[in-house]
Protein backbone atom coordinates (compact mmCIF):
# COMPACT_ATOMS: atom_id res chain seq x y z
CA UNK A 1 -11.63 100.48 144.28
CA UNK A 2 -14.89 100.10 146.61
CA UNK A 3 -18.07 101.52 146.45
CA UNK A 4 -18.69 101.82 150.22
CA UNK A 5 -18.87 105.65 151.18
CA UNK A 6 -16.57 105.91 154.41
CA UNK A 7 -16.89 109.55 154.15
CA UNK A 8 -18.47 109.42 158.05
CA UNK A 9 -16.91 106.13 158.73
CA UNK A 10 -14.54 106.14 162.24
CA UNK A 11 -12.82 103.56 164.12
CA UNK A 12 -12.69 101.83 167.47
CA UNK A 13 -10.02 100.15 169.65
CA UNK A 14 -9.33 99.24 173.14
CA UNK A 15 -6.22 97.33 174.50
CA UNK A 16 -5.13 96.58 177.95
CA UNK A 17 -1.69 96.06 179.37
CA UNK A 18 -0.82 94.64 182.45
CA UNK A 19 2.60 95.09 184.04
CA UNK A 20 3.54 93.32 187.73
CA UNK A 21 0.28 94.44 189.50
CA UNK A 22 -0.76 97.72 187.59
CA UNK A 23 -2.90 97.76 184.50
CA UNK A 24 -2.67 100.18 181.94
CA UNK A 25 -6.14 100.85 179.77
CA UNK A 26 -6.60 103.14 176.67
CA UNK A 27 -9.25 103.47 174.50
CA UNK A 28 -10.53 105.17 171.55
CA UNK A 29 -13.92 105.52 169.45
CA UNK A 30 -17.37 103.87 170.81
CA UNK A 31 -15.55 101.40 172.93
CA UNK A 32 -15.26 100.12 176.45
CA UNK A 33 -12.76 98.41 179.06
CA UNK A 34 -14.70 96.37 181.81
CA UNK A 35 -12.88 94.37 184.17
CA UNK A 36 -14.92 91.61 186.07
CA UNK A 37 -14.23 91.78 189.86
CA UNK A 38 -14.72 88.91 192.54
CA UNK A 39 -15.42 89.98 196.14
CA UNK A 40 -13.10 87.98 198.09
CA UNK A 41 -16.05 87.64 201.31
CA UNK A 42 -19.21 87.18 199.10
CA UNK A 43 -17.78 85.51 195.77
CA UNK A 44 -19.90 87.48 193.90
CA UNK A 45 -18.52 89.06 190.69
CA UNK A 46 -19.12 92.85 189.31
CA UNK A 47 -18.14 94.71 186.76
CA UNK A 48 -15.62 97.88 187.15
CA UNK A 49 -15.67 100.15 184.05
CA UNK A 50 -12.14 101.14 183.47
CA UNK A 51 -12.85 103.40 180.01
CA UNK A 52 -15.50 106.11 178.81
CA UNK A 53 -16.74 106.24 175.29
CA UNK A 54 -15.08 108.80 172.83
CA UNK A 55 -18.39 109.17 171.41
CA UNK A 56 -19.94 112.48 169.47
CA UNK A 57 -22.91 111.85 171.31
CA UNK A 58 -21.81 112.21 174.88
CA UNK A 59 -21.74 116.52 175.16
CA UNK A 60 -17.82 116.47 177.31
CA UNK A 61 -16.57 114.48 173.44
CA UNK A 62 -18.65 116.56 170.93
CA UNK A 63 -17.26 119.66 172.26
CA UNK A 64 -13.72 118.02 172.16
CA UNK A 65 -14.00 117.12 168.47
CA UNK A 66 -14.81 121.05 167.63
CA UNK A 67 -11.90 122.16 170.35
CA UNK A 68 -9.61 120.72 167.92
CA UNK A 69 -11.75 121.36 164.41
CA UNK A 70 -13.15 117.98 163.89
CA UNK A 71 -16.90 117.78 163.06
CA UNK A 72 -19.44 116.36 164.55
């Protein structure tokens, strides 16, 4: 038995799944899918965000949580 109190303790995952030439991203918790991105004319790289955060902070996830009787 541990001592640690996970009584506000959550979790966080992300996974990415490519199939032929169309990716598939889910996430859940304080986590984030970024692809990097070459431009084919300039060769410079970018990011593209592919995720939000599922985080209580953000108003659109707090209000969530309480939709469905969680607690923020």
């Amino acid at each position: 038995m541990s001592n640690i109190d996970l009584s506000l303790s959550g979790s966080t995952a992300n996974c990415c799944y490519l199939v032929n030439r169309k990716l598939y991203c889910a996430n859940v918790g304080d986590s984030r899918s970024i692809m990097g991105v070459r431009n084919h004319l300039t060769g410079k790289w970018s990011a593209k965000v592919l995720s939000n955060d599922h985080k209580p902070s953000l108003a659109s996830e707090a209000q969530r949580i309480w939709m469905y009787g969680g607690r923020v």
